[in-house]
PDB file of N, CA and C in Angstrom:
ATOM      1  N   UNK A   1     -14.115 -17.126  -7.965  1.00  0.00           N
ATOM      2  CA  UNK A   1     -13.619 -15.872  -7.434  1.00  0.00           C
ATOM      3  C   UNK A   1     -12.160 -15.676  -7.844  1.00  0.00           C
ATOM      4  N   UNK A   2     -12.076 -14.776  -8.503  1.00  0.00           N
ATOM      5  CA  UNK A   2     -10.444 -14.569  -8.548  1.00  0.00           C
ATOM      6  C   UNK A   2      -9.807 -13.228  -7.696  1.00  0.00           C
ATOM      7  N   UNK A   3      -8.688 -13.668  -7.640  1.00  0.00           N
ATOM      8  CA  UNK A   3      -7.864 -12.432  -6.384  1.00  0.00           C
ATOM      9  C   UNK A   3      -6.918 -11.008  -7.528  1.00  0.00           C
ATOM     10  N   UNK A   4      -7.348 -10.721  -6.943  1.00  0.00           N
ATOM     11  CA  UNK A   4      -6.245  -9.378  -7.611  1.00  0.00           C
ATOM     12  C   UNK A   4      -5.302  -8.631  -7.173  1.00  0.00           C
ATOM     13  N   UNK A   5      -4.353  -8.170  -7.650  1.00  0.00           N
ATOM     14  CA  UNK A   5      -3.111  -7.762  -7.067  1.00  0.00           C
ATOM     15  C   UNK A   5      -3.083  -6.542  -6.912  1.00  0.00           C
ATOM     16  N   UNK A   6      -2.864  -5.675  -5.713  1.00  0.00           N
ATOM     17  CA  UNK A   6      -2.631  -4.185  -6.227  1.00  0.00           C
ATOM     18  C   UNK A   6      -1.410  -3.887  -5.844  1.00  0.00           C
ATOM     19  N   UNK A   7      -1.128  -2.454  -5.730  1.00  0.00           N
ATOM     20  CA  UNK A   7      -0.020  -1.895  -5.712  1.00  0.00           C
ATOM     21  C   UNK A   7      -0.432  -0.277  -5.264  1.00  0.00           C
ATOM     22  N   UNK A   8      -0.197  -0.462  -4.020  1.00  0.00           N
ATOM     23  CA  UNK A   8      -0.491   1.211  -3.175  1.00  0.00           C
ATOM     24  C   UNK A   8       0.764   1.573  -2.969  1.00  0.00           C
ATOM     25  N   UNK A   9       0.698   3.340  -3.604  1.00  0.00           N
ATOM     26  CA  UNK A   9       1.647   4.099  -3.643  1.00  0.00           C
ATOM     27  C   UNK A   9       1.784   5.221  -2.638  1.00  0.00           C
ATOM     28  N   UNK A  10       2.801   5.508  -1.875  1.00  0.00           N
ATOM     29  CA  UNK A  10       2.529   6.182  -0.635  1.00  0.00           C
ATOM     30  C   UNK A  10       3.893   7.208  -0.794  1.00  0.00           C
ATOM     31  N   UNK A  11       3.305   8.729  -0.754  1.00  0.00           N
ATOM     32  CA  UNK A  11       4.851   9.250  -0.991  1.00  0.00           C
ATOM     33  C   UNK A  11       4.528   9.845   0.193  1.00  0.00           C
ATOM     34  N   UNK A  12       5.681  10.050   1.087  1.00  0.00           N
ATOM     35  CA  UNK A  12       5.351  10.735   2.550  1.00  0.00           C
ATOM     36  C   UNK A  12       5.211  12.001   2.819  1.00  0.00           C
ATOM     37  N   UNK A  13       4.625  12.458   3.404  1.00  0.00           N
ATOM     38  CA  UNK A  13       4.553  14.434   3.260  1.00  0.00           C
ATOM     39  C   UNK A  13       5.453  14.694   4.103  1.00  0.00           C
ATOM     40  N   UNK A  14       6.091  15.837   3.686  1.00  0.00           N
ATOM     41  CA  UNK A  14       7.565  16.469   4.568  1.00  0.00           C
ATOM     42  C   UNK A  14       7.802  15.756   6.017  1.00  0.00           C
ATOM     43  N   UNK A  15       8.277  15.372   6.755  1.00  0.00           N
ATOM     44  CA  UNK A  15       9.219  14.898   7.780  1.00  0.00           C
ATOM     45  C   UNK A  15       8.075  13.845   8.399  1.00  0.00           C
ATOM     46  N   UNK A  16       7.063  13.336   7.660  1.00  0.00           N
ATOM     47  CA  UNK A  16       6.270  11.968   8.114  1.00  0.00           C
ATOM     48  C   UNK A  16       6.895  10.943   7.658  1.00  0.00           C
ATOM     49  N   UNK A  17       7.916  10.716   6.995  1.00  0.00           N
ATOM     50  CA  UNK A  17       8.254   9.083   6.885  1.00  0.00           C
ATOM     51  C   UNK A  17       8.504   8.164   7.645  1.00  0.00           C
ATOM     52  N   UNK A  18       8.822   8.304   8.856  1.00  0.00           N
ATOM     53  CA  UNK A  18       8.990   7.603  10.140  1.00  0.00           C
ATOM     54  C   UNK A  18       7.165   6.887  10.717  1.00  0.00           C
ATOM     55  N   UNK A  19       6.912   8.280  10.306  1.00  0.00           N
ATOM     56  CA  UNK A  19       4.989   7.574  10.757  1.00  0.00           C
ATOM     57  C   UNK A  19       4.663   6.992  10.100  1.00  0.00           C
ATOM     58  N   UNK A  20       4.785   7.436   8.676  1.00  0.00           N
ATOM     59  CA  UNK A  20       4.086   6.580   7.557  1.00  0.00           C
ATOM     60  C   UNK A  20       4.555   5.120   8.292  1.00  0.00           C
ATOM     61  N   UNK A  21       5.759   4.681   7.935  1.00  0.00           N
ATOM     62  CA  UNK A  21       6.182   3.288   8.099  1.00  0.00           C
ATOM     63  C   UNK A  21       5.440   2.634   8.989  1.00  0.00           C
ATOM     64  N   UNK A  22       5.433   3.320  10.440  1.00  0.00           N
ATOM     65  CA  UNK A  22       4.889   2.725  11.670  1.00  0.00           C
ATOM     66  C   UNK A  22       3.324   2.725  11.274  1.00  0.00           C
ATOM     67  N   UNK A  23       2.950   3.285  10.983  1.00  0.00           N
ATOM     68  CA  UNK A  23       1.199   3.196  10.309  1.00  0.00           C
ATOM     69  C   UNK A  23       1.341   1.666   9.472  1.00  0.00           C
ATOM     70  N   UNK A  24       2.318   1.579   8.185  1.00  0.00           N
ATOM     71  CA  UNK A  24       2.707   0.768   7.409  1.00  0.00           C
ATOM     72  C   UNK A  24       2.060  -0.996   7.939  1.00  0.00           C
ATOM     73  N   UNK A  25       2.925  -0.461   9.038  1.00  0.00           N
ATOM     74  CA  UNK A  25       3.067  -1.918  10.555  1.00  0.00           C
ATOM     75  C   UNK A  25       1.787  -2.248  10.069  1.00  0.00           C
ATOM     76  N   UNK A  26       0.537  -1.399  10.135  1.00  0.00           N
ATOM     77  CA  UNK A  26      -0.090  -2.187  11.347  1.00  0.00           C
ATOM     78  C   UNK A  26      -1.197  -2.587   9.107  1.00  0.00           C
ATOM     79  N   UNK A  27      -1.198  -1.813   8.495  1.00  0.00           N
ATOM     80  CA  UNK A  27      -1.780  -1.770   7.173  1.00  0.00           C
ATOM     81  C   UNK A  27      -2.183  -3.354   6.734  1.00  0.00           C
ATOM     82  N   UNK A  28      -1.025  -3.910   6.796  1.00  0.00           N
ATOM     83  CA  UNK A  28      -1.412  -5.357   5.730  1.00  0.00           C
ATOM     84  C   UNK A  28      -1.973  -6.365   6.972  1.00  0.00           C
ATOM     85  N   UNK A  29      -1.571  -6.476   8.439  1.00  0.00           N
ATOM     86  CA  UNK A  29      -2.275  -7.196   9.559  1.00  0.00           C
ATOM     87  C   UNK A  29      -3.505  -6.617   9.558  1.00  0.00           C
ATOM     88  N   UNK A  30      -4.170  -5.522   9.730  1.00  0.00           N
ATOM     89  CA  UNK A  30      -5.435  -5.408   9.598  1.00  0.00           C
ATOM     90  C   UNK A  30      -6.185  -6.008   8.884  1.00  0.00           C
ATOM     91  N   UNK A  31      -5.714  -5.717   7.275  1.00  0.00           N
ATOM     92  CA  UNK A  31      -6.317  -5.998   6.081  1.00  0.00           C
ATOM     93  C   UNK A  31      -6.449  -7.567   5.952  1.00  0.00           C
ATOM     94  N   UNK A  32      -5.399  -8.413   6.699  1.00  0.00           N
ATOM     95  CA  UNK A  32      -5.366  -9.884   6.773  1.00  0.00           C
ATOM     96  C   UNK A  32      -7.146  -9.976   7.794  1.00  0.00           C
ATOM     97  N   UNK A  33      -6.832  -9.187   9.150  1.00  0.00           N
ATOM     98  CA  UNK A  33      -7.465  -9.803  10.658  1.00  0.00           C
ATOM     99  C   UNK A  33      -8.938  -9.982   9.498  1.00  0.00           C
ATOM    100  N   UNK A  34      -9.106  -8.699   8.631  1.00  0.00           N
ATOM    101  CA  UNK A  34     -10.576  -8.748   8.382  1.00  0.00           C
ATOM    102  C   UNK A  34     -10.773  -9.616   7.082  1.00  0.00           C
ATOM    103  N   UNK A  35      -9.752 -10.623   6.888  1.00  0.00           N
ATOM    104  CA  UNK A  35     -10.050 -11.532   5.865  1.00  0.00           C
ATOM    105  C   UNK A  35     -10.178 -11.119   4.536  1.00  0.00           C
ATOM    106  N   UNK A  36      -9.205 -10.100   4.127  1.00  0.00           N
ATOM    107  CA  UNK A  36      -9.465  -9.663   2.285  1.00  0.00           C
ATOM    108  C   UNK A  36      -8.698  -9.947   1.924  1.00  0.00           C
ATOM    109  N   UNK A  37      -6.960 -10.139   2.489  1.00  0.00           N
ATOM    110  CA  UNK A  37      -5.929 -10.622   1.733  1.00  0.00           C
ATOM    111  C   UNK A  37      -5.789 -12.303   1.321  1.00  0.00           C
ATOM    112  N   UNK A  38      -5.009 -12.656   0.251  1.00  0.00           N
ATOM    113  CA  UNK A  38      -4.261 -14.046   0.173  1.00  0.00           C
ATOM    114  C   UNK A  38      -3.233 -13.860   1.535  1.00  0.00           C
ATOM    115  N   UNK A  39      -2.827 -15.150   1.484  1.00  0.00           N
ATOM    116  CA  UNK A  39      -1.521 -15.554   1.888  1.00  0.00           C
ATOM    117  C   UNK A  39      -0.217 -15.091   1.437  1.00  0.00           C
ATOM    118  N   UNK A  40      -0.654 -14.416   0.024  1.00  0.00           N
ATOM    119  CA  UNK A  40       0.605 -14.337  -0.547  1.00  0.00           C
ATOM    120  C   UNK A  40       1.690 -13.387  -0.234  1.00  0.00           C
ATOM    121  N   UNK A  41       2.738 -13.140   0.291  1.00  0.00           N
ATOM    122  CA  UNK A  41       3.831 -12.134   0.725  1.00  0.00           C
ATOM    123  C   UNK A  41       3.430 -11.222   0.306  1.00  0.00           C
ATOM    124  N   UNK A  42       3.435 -10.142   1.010  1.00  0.00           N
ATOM    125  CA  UNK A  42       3.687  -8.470   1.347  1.00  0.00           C
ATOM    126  C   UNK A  42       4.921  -8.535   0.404  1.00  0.00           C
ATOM    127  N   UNK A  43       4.915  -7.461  -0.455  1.00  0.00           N
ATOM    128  CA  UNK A  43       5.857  -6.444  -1.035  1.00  0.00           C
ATOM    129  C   UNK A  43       6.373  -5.603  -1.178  1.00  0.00           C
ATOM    130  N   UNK A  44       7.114  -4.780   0.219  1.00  0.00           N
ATOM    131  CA  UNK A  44       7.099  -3.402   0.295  1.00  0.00           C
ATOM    132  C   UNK A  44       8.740  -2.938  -0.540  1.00  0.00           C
ATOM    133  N   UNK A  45       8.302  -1.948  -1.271  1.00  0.00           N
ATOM    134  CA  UNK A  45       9.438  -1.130  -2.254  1.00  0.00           C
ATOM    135  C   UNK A  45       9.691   0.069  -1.587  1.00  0.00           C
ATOM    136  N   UNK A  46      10.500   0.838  -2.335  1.00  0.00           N
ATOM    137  CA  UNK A  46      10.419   2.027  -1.904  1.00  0.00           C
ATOM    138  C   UNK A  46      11.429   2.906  -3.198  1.00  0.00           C
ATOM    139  N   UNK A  47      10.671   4.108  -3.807  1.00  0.00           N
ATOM    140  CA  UNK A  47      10.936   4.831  -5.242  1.00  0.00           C
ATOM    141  C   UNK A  47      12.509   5.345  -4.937  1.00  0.00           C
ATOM    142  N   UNK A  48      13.132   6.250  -5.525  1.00  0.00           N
ATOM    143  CA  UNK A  48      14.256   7.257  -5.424  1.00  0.00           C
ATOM    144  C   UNK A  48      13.356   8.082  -4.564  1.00  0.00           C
ATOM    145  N   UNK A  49      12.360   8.732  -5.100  1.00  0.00           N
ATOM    146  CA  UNK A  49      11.948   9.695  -4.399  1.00  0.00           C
ATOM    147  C   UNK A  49      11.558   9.835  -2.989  1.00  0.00           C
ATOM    148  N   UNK A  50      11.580   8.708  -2.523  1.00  0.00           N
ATOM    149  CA  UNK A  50      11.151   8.155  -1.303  1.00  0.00           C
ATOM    150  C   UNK A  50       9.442   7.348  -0.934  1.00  0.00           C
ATOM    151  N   UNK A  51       8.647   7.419  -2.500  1.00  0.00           N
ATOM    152  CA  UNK A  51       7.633   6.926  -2.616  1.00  0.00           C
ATOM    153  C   UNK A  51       7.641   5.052  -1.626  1.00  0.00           C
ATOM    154  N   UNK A  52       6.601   5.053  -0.836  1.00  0.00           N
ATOM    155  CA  UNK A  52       6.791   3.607  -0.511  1.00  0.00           C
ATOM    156  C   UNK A  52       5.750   2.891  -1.470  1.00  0.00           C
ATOM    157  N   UNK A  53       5.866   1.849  -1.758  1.00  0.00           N
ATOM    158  CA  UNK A  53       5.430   0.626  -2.161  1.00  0.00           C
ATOM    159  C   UNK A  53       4.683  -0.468  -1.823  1.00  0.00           C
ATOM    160  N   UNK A  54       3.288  -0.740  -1.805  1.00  0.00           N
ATOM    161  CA  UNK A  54       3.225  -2.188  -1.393  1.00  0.00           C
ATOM    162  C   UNK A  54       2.236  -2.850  -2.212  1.00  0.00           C
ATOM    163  N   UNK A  55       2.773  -3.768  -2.794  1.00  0.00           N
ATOM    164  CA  UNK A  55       1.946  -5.040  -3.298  1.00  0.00           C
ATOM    165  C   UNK A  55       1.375  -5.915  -2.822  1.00  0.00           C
ATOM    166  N   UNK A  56       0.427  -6.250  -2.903  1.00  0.00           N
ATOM    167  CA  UNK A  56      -0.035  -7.299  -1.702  1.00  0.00           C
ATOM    168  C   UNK A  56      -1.436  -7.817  -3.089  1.00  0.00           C
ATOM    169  N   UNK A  57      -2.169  -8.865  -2.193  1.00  0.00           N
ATOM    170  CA  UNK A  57      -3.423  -9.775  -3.719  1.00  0.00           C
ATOM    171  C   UNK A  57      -4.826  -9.496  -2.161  1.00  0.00           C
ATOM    172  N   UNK A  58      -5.364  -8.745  -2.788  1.00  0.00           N
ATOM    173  CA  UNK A  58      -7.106  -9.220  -2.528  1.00  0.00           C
ATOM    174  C   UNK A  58      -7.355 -10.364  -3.064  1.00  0.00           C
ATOM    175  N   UNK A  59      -8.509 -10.930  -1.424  1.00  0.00           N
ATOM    176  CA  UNK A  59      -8.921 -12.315  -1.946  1.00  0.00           C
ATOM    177  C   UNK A  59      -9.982 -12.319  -3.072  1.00  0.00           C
ATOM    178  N   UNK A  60     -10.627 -11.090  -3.248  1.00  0.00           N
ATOM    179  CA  UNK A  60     -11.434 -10.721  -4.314  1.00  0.00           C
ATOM    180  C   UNK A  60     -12.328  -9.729  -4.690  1.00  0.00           C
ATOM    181  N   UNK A  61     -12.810  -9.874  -5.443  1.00  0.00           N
ATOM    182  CA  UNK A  61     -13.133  -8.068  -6.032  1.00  0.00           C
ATOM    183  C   UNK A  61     -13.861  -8.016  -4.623  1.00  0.00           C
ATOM    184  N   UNK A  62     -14.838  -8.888  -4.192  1.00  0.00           N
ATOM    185  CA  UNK A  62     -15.977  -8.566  -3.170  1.00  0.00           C
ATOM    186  C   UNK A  62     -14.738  -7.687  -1.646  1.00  0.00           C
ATOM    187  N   UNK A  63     -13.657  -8.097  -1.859  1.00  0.00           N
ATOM    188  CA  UNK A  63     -12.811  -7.786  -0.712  1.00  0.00           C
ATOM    189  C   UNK A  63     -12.446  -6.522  -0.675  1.00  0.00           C
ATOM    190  N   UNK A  64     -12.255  -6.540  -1.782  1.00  0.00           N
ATOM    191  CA  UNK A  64     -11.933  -4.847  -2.097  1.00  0.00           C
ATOM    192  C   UNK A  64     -13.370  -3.853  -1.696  1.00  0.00           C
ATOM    193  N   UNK A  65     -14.513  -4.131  -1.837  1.00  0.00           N
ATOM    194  CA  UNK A  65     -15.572  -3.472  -1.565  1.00  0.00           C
ATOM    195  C   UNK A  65     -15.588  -3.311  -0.078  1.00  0.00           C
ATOM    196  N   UNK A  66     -15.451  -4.721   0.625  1.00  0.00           N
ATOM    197  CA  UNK A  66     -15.606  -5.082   2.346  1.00  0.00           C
ATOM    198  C   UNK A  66     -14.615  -3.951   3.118  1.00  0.00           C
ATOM    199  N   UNK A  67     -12.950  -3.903   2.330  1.00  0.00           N
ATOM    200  CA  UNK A  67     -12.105  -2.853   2.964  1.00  0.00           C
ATOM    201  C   UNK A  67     -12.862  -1.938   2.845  1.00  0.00           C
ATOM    202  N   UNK A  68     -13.322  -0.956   1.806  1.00  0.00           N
ATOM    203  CA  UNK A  68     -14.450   0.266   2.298  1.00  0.00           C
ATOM    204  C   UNK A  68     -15.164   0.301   3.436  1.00  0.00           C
ATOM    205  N   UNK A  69     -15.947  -0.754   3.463  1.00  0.00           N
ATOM    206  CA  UNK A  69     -17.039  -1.136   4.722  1.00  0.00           C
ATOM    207  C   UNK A  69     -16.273  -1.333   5.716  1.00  0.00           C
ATOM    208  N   UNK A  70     -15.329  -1.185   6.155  1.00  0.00           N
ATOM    209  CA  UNK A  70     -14.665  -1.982   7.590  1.00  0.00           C
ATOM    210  C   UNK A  70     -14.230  -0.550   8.128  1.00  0.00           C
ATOM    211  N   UNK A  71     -14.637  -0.347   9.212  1.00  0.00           N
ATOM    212  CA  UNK A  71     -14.162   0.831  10.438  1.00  0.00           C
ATOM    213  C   UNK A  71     -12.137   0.721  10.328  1.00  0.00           C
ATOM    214  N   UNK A  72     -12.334  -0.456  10.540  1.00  0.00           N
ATOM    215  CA  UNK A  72     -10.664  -0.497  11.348  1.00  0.00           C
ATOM    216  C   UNK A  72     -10.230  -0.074   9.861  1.00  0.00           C
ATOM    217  N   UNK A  73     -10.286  -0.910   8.455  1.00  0.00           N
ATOM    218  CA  UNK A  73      -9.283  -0.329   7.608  1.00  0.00           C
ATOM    219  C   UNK A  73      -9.421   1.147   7.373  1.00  0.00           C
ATOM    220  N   UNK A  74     -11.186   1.352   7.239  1.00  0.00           N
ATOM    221  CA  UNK A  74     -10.635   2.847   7.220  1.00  0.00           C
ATOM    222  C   UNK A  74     -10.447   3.488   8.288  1.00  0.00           C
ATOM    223  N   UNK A  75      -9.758   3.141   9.167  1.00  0.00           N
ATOM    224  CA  UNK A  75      -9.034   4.043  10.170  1.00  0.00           C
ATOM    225  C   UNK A  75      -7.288   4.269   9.795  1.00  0.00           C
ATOM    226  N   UNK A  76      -7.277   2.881   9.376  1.00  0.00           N
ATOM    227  CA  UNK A  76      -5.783   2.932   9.176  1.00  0.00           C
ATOM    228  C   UNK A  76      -5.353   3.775   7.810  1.00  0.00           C
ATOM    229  N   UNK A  77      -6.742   3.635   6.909  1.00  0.00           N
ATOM    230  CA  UNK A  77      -6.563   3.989   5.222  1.00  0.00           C
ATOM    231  C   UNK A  77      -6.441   5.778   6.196  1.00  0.00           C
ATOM    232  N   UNK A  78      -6.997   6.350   7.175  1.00  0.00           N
ATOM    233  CA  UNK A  78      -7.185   7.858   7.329  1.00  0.00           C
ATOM    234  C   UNK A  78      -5.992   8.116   7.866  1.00  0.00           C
ATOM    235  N   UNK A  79      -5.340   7.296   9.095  1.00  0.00           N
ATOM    236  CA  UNK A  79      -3.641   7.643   9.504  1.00  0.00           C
ATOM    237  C   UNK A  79      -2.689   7.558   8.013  1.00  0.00           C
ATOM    238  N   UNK A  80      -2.721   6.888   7.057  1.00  0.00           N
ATOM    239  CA  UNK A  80      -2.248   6.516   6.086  1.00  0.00           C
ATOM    240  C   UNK A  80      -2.238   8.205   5.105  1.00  0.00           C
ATOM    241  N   UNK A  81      -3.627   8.344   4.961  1.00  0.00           N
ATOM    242  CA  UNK A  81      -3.689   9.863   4.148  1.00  0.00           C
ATOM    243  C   UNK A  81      -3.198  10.974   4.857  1.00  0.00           C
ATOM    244  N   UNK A  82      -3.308  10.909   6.244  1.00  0.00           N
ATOM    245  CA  UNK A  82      -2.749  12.304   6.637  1.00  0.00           C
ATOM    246  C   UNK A  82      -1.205  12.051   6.554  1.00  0.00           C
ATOM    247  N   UNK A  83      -0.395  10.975   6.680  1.00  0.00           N
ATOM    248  CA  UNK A  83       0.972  11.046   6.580  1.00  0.00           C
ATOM    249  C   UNK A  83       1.741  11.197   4.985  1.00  0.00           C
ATOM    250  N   UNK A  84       1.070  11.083   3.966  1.00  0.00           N
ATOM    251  CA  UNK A  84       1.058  10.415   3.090  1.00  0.00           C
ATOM    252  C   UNK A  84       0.221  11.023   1.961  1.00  0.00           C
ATOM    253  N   UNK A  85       0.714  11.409   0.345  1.00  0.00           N
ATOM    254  CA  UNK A  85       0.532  11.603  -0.712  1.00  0.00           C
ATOM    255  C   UNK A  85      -0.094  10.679  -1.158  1.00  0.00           C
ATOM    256  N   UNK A  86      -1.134   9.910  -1.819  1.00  0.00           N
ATOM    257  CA  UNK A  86      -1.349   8.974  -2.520  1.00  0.00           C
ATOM    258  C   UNK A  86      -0.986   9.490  -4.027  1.00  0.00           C
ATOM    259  N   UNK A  87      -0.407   8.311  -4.467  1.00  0.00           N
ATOM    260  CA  UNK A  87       0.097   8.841  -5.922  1.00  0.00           C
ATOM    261  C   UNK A  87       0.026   7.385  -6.478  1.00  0.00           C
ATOM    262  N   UNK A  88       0.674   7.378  -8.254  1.00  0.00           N
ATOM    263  CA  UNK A  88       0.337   6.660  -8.805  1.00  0.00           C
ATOM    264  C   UNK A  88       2.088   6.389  -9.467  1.00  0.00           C
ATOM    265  N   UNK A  89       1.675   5.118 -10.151  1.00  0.00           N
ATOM    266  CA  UNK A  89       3.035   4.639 -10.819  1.00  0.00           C
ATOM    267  C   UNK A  89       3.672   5.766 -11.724  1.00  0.00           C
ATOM    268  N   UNK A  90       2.958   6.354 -12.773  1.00  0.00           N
ATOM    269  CA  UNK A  90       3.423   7.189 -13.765  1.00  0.00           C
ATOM    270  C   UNK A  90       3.912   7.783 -13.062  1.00  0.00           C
ATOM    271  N   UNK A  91       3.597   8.318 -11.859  1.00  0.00           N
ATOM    272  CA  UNK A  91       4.783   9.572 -11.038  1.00  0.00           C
ATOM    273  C   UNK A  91       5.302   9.499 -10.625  1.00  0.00           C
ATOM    274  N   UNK A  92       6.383   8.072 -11.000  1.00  0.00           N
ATOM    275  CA  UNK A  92       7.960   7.727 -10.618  1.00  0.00           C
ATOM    276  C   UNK A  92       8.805   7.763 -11.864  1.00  0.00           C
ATOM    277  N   UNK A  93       9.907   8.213 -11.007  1.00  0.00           N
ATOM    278  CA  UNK A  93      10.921   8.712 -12.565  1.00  0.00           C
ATOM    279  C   UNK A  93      11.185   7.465 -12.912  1.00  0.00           C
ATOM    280  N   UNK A  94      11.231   6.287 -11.456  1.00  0.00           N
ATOM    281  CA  UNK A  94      11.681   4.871 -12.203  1.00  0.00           C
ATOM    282  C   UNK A  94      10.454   4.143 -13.314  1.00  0.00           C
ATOM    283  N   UNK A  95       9.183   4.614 -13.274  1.00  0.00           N
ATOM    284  CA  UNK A  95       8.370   4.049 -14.394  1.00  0.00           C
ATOM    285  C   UNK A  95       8.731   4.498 -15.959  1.00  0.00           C
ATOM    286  N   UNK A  96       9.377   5.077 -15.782  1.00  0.00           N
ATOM    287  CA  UNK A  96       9.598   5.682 -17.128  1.00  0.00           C
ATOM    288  C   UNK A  96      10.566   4.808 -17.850  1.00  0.00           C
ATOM    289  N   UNK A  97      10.860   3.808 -17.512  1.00  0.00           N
ATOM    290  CA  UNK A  97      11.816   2.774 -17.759  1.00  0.00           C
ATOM    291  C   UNK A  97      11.303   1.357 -18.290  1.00  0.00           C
ATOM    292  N   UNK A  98      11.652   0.829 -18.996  1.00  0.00           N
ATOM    293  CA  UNK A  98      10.663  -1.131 -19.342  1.00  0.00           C
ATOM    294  C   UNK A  98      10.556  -1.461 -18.010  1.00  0.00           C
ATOM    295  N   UNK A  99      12.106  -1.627 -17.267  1.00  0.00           N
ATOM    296  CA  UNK A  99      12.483  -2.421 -16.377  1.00  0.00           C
ATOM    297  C   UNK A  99      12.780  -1.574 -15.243  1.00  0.00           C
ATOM    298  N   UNK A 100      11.735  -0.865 -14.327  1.00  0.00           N
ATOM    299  CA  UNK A 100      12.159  -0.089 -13.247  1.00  0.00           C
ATOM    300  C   UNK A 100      12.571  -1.419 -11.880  1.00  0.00           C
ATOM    301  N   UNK A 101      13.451  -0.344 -11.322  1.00  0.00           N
ATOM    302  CA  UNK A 101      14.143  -1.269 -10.511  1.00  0.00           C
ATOM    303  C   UNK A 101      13.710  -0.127  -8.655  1.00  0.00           C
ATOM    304  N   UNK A 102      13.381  -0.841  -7.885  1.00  0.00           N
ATOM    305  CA  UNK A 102      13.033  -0.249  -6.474  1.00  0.00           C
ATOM    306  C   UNK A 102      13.577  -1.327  -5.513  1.00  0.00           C
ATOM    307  N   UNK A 103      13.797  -0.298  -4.297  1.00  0.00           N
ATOM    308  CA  UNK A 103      14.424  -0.396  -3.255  1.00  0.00           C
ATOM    309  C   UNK A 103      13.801  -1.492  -2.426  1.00  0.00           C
ATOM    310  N   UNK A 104      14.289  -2.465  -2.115  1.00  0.00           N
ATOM    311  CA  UNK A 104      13.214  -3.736  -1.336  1.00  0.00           C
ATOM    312  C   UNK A 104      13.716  -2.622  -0.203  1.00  0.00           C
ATOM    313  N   UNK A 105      12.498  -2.819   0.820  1.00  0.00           N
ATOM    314  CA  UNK A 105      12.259  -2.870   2.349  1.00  0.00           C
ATOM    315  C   UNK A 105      11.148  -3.480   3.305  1.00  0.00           C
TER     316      UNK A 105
END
């Protein structure tokens, strides 16, 4: 089984960034309680634009399927979309760079 890394991009919709975050909270403890993540540290960034960031490793492809299937993540994945743009790397001005550089938080 190998683990894979992703990288969810979250840009906040007009005056939700305060929720987003607090939603944020509870995102990677869920995703642990139901057993899909490694151990490996949480990575949260954050763009110029105010895009947030998080890297985190599925324990494996099968995990990534199970988050679909699980009530609780998608509850949190639905507080997550209503606060929140999902977007992608190319639509940071910092990707446009070899070496983009983001905001630890």
């Amino acid at each position: 089984m190998s683990a894979f890394v992703f990288m969810a991009l979250y840009r906040p919709k007009p005056g939700l960034e305060n929720k987003l975050r607090e939603i944020l909270k509870l995102h990677i403890p869920v995703l642990r309680e139901e057993g899909l993540l490694t151990d490996r540290e949480l990575l949260t960034l954050q763009a110029e634009d105010g895009t947030i960031i998080e890297i985190a490793e599925w324990k494996s492809s099968e995990a990534i399927d199970k988050a679909h299937q699980s009530e609780k993540v998608m509850a949190v994945w639905d507080q997550i979309a209503a606060a929140a743009e999902l977007t992608n790397l190319s639509s940071l001005a910092e990707a446009q760079y070899p070496f983009p550089n983001f905001k630890a938080i």
